[in-house]
Protein backbone atom coordinates (compact mmCIF):
# COMPACT_ATOMS: atom_id res chain seq x y z
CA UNK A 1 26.99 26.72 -111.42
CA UNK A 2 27.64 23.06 -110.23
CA UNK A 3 28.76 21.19 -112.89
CA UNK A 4 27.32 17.64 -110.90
CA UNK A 5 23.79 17.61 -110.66
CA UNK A 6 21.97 20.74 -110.38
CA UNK A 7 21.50 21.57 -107.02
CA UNK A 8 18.69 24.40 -105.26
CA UNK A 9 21.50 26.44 -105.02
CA UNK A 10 21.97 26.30 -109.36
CA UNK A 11 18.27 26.98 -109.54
CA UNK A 12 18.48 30.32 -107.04
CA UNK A 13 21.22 31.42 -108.92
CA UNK A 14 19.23 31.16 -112.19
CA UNK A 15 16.30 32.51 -111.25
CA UNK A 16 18.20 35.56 -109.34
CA UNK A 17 16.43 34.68 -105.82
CA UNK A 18 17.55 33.61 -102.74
CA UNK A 19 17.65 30.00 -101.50
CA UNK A 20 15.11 30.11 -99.18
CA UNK A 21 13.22 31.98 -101.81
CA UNK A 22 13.63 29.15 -104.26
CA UNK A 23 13.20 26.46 -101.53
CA UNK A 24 9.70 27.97 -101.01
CA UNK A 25 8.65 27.67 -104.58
CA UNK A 26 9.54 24.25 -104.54
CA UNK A 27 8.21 22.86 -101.32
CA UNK A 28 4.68 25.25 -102.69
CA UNK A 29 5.13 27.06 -99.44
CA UNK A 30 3.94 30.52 -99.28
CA UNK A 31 6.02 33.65 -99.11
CA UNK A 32 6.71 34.23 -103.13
CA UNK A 33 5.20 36.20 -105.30
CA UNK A 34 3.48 35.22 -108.62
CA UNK A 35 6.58 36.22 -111.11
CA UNK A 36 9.14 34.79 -108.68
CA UNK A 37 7.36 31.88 -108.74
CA UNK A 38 7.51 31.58 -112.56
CA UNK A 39 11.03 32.59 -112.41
CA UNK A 40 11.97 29.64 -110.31
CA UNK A 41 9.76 27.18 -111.73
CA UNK A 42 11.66 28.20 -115.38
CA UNK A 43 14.78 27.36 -114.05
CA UNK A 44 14.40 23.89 -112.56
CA UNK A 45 13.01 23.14 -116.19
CA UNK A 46 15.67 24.61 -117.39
CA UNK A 47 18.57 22.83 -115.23
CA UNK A 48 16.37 19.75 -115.04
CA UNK A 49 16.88 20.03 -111.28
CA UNK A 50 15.05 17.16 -109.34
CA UNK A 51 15.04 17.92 -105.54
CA UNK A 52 15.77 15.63 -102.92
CA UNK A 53 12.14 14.31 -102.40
CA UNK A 54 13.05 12.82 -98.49
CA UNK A 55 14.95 16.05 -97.46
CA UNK A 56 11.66 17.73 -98.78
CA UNK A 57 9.75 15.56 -96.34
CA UNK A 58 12.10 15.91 -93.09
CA UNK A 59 12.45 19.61 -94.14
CA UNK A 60 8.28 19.84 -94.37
CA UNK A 61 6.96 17.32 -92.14
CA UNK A 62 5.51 16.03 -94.75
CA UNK A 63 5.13 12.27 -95.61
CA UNK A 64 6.00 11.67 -99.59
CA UNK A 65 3.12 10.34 -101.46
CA UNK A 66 1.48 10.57 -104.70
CA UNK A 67 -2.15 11.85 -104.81
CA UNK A 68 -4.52 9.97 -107.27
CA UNK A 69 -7.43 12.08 -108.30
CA UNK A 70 -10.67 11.90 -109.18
CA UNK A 71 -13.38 14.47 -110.06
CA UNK A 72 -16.80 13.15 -109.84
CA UNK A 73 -20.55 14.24 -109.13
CA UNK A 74 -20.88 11.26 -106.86
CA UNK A 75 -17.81 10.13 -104.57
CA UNK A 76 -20.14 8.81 -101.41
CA UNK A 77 -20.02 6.09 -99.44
CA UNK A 78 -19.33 2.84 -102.02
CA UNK A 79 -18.13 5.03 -104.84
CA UNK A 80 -14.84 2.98 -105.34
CA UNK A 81 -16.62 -0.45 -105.37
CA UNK A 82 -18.50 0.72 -108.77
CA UNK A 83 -15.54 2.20 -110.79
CA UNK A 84 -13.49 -0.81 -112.00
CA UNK A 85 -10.97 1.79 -113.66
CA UNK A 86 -9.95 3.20 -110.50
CA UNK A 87 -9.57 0.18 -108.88
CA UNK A 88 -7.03 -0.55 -111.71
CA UNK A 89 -5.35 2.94 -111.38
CA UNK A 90 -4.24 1.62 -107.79
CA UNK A 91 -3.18 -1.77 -108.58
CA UNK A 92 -0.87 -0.11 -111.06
CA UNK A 93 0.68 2.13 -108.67
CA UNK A 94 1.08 0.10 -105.55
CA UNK A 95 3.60 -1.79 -107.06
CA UNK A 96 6.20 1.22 -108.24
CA UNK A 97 5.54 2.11 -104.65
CA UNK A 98 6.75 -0.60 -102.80
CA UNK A 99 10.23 0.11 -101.28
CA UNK A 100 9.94 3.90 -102.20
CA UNK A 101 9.06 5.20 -98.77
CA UNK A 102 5.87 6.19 -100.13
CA UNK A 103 2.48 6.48 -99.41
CA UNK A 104 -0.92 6.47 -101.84
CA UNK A 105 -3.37 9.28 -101.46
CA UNK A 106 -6.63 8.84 -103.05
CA UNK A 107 -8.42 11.69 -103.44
CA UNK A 108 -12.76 11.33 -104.42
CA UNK A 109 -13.36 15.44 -105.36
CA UNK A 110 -16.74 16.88 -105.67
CA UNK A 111 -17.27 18.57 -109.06
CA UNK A 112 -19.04 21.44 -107.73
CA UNK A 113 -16.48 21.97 -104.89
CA UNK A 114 -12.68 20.89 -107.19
CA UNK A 115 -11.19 24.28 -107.47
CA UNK A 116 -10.81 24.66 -103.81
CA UNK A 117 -10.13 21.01 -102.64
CA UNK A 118 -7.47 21.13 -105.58
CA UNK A 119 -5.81 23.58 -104.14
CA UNK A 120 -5.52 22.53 -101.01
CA UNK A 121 -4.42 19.37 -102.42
CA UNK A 122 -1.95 21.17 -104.41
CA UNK A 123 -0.88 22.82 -101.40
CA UNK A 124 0.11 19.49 -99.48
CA UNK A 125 1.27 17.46 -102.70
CA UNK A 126 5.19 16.03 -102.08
CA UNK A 127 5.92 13.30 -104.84
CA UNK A 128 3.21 14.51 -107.06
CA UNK A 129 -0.04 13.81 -108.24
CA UNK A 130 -1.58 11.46 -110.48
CA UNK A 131 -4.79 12.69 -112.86
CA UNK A 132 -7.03 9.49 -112.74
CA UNK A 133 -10.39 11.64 -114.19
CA UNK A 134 -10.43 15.48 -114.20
CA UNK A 135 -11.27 17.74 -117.02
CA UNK A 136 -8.39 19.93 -118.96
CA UNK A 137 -9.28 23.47 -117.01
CA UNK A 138 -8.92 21.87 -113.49
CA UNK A 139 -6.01 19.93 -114.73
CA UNK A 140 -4.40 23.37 -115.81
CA UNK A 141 -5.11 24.48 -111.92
CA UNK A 142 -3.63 22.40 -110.58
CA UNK A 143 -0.67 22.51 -112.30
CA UNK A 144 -0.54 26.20 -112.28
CA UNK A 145 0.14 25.60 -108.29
CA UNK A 146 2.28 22.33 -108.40
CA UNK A 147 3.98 21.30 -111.31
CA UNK A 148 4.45 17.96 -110.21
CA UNK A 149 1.56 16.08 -111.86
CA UNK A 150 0.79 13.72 -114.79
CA UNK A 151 -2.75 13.04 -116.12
CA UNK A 152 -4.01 9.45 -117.29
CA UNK A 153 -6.51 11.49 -119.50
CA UNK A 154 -6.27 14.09 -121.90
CA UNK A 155 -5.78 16.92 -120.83
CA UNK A 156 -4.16 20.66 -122.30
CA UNK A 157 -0.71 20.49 -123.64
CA UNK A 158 1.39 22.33 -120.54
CA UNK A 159 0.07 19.20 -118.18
CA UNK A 160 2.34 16.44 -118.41
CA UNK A 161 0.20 13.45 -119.67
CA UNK A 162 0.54 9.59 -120.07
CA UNK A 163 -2.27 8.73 -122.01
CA UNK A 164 -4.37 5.87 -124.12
CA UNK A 165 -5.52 6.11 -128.10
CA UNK A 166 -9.25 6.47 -126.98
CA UNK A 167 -9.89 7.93 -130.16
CA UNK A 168 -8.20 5.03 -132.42
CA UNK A 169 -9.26 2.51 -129.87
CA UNK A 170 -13.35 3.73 -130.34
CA UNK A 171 -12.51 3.98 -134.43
CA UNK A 172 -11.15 0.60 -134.58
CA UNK A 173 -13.99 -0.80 -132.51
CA UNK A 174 -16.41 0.49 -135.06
CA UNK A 175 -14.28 -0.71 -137.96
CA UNK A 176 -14.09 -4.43 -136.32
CA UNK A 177 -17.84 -4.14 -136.12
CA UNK A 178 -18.02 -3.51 -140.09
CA UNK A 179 -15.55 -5.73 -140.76
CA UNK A 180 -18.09 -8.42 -139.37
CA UNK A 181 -20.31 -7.62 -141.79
CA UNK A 182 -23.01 -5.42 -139.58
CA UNK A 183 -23.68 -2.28 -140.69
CA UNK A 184 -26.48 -0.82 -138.34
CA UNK A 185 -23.80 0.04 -135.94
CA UNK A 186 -25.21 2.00 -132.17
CA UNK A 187 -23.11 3.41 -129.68
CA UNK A 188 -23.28 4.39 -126.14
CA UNK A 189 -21.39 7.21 -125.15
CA UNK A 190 -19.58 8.74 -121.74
CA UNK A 191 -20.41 11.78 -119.89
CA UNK A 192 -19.98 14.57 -121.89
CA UNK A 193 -17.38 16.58 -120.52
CA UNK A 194 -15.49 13.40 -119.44
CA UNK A 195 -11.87 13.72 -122.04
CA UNK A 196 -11.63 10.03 -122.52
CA UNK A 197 -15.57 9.66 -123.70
CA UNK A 198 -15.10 12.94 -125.79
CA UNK A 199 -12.22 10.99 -127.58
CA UNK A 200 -14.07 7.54 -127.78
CA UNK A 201 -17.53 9.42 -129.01
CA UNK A 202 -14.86 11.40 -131.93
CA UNK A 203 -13.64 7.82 -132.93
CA UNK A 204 -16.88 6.54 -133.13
CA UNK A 205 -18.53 9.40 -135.46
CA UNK A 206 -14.61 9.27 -137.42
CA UNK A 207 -14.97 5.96 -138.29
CA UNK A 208 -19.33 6.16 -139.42
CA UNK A 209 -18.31 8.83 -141.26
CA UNK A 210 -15.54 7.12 -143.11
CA UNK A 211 -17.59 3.75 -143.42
CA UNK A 212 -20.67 5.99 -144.54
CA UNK A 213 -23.20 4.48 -141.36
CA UNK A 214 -25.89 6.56 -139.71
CA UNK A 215 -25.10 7.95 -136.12
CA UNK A 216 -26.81 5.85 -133.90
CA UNK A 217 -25.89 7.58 -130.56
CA UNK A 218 -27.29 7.38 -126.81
CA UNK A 219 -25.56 8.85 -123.84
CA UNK A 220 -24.97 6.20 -120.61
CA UNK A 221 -22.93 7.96 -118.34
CA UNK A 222 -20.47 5.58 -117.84
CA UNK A 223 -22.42 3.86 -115.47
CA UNK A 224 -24.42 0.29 -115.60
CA UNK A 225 -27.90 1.87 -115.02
CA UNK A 226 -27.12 4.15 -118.15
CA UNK A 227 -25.96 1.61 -120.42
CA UNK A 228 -29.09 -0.50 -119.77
CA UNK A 229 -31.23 2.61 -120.21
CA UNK A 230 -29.52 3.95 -123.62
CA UNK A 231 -29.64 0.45 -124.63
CA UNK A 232 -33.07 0.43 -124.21
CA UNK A 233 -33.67 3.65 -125.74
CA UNK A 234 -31.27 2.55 -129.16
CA UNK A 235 -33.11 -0.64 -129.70
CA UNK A 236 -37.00 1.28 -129.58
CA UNK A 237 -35.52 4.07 -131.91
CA UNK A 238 -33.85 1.69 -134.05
CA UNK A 239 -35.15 -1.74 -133.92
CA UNK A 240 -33.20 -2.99 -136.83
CA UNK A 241 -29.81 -2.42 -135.33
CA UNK A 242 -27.32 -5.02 -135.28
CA UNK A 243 -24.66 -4.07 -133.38
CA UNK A 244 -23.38 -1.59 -130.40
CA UNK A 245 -19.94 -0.11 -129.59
CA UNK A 246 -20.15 0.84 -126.02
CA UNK A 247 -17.87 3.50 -124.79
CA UNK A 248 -16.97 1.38 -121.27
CA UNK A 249 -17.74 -1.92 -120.40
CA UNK A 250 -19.84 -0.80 -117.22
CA UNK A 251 -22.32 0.35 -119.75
CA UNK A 252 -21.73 -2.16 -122.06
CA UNK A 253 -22.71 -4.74 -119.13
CA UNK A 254 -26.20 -2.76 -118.88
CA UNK A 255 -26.49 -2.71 -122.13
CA UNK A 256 -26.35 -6.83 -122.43
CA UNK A 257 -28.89 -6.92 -119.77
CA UNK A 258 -31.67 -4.38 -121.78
CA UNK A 259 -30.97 -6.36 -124.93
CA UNK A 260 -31.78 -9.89 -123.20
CA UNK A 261 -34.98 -7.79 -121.90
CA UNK A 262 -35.96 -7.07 -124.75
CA UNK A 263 -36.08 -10.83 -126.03
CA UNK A 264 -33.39 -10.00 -128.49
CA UNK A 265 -29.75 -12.15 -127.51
CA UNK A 266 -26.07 -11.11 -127.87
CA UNK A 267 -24.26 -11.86 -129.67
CA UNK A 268 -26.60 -13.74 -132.14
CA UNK A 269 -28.94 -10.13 -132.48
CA UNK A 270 -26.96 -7.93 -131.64
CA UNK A 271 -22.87 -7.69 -131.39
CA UNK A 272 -21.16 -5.65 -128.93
CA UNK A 273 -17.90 -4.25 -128.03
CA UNK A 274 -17.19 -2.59 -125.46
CA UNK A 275 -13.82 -0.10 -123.62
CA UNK A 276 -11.62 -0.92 -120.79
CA UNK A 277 -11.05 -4.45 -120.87
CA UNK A 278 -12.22 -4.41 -117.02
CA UNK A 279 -13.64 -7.02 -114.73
CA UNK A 280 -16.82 -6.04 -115.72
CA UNK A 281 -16.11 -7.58 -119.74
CA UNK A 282 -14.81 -10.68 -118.24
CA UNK A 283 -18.28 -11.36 -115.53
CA UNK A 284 -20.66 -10.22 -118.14
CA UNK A 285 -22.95 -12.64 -120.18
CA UNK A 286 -21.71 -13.40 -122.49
CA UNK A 287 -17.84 -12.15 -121.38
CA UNK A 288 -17.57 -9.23 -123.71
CA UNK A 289 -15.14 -8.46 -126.30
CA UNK A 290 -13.64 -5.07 -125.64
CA UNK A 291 -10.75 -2.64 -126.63
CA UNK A 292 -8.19 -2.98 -123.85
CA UNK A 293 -7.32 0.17 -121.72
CA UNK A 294 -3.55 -0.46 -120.64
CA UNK A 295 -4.64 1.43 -117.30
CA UNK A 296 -2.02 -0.68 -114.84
CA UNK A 297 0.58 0.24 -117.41
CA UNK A 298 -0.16 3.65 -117.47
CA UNK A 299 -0.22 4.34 -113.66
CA UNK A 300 2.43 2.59 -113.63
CA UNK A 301 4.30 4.88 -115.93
CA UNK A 302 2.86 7.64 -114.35
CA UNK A 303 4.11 6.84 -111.13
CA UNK A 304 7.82 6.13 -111.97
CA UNK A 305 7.97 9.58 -113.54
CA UNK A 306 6.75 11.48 -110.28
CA UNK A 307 9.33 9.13 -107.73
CA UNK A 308 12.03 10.35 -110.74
CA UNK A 309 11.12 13.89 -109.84
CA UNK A 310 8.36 14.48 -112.51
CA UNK A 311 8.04 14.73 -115.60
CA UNK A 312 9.09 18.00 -117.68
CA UNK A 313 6.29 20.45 -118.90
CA UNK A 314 4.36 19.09 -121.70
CA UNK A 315 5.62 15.32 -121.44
CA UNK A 316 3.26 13.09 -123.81
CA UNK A 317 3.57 9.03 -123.33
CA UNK A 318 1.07 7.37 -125.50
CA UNK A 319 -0.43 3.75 -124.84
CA UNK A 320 -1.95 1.62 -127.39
CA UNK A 321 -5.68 0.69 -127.07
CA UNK A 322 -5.85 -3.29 -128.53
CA UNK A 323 -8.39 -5.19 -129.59
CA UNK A 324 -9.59 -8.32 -127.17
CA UNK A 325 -11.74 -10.99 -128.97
CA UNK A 326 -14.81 -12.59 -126.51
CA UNK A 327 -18.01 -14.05 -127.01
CA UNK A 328 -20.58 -11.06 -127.62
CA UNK A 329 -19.39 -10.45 -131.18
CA UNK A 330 -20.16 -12.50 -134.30
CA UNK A 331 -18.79 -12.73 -137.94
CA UNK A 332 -22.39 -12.26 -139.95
CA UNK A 333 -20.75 -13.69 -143.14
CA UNK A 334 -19.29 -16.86 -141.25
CA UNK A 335 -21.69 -17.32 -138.23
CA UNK A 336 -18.91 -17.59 -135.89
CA UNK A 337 -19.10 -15.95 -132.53
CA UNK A 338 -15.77 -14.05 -131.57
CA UNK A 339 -15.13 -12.97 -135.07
CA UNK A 340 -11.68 -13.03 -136.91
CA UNK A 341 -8.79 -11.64 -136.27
C-alpha cells in the first residue's frame, strides 16, 4: 500500500474489492452488498482514508454540502422563526463554510415519516450531515447508510457526537438555585424523548436528590405556550414554590409570563433559570439568567470535522454548559437580584 496518504486504491486493496466496488461504498451508490459494504467501510477507518470530497462531486454530480437535521412533529410553514436553537446551529456553520465550496442543506423531517426521508437524505449526503435534534435510533440509521455524520445531541456511542453537559448544566442550575437560599425548587421539562431534555430532566432530579428537595416537575414541550401552561400548572399545585429551573429558555419565557398572571413577580417571588442562553433569555422580562448552550461553537466544531472528511466512529467532543447571571434570580439571604457568583 501507498505509503503517502491512503488513497481508494489502499482501501480496495484492504477490503479485497475492486475500485469501483469501493468507490461505490463511498459515494453510497448502489451496487454492493451489505458485508462488502462493512468490509469497505472497516478499512477507510482503518487507513484513516479521507476521499477527495470535490472529485466526489464532479465524479457524482453532486454539489458538496452538509445537511443539518431536524426531527420534529411540526416543521410547517414558520417553524424556523420559533426555534432560536436552530437559528444558532446555522450561524455556527455558515462561517466554517465560507470559502469551502460548500453549500448548507437544512433539512425540517416529519417524525412520523424520518426513516424514509433519512434515507433518502442519506442517499444524497456528500460532506456529511450535521444532527441538530434527532433521537439515538434514527441517529443509528442514518449512520448505518452514511457514516459521515456528527450529532449536536446525544446520541448512541457508534455516532460520532459533539455534544454539551446538559446533564451538569441542569444539576448546576438547581444547585445555583439552593445556593440562593430557595429551597422549593420547580422545573419545567422538554419533550420526553428529546436526548438533550432527557439529560437536563436527569440533572435536575440528580441534583434534588442530592440537596434532599421534593420533585416539583411539569412537562412544557420546549415551546413558549408549554412553559406558560406548566408554569401555571406548578404554581396551583404548589403555591409555595420559590423558584423554577426551566429546561429552555422558550419555556422559561412562558413561564415569566404565567407567573406575572398570576400576580406573583420574578424574580422577587419566584427565581428562574433557564437553558440555552438564546435570544429569547436576553428579550424576556426580566432578561433571564440561564445556563449557556455553546451551540455556535459546537456547529462549528461539527462542521470542521465533516469538510476534514469526518470524524472517526465513536468521536466524543464535549462542550461546557456555563452559568450566565441576569435579572430573574435573587440571593434570598442578601436580597440582591442576580445572585453571587
Amino acid at each position: 500500500m501507498s505509503r503517502l496518504k491512503p488513497t481508494i486504491e489502499d482501501v480496495a486493496q484492504l477490503a479485497d474489492v475492486s475500485r469501483a466496488t469501493a468507490s461505490r461504498v463511498i459515494n453510497n451508490l448502489p451496487g454492493a452488498s451489505g458485508p462488502l459494504r462493512e468490509r469497505v467501510h472497516a478499512a477507510v477507518t482503518e487507513l484513516g482514508y479521507q476521499p477527495n470530497e470535490t472529485a466526489r462531486a464532479l465524479a457524482t454530480g453532486r454539489q458538496r454540502a452538509i445537511d443539518v437535521i431536524v426531527v420534529t412533529s411540526d416543521p410547517g410553514v414558520g417553524w424556523l422563526g420559533t426555534h432560536p436553537y436552530i437559528s444558532r446551529v446555522l450561524a455556527g456553520l455558515m462561517p466554517v463554510l465560507q470559502g469551502a465550496n460548500a453549500q448548507l442543506r437544512l433539512h425540517a423531517v416529519r417524525q412520523e415519516t424520518a426513516a424514509d426521508e433519512l434515507d433518502e437524505i442519506a442517499s444524497n449526503t456528500t460532506l456529511g450531515a450535521v444532527f441538530a435534534d434527532i433521537t439515538p435510533a434514527l441517529a443509528t440509521q442514518f449512520y448505518r447508510r452514511c457514516r459521515r455524520a456528527v450529532s449536536l445531541v446525544r446520541t448512541d456511542s457508534p455516532v460520532p457526537g459533539v455534544q454539551a453537559d446538559n446533564l451538569g448544566g441542569a444539576d448546576e442550575a438547581v444547585n445555583r438555585l439552593y445556593e440562593l437560599g430557595h429551597r422549593r425548587i420547580a422545573a419545567i421539562h422538554g419533550p420526553a424523548l428529546n436526548p438533550c431534555a432527557i439529560d437536563r430532566r436527569a440533572g435536575y432530579l440528580r441534583a434534588t436528590q442530592r440537596l434532599g428537595l421534593a420533585d416539583l416537575s411539569a412537562d412544557g414541550g420546549f415551546l413558549r405556550e408549554g412553559g406558560y401552561a406548566a408554569a401555571q400548572q406548578l404554581l396551583e399545585r404548589h403555591p409555595d414554590l420559590d423558584a423554577m429551573f426551566v429546561a429552555c429558555d422558550l419555556m422559561a419565557a412562558g413561564a415569566v409570563q404565567a407567573i406575572a398572571a398570576s400576580g406573583r413577580r420574578v424574580p422577587d417571588d419566584v427565581s428562574i433559570i433557564g437553558f440555552d442562553d438564546s435570544i429569547a433569555a436576553v428579550c424576556s422580562n426580566p432578561p433571564l439568567t440561564t445556563m449557556r448552550l455553546p451551540v455556535e461553537e459546537m456547529a462549528a466544531a461539527a462542521g470542521r470535522l465533516l469538510l476534514a472528511g469526518g470524524p472517526a466512529r465513536g468521536h466524543r467532543q464535549q462542550f461546557s454548559v456555563d452559568l450566565v447571571v441576569r435579572e430573574s434570580t435573587r440571593d434570598l439571604s442578601a436580597g440582591r437580584v442576580g445572585g453571587t457568583r
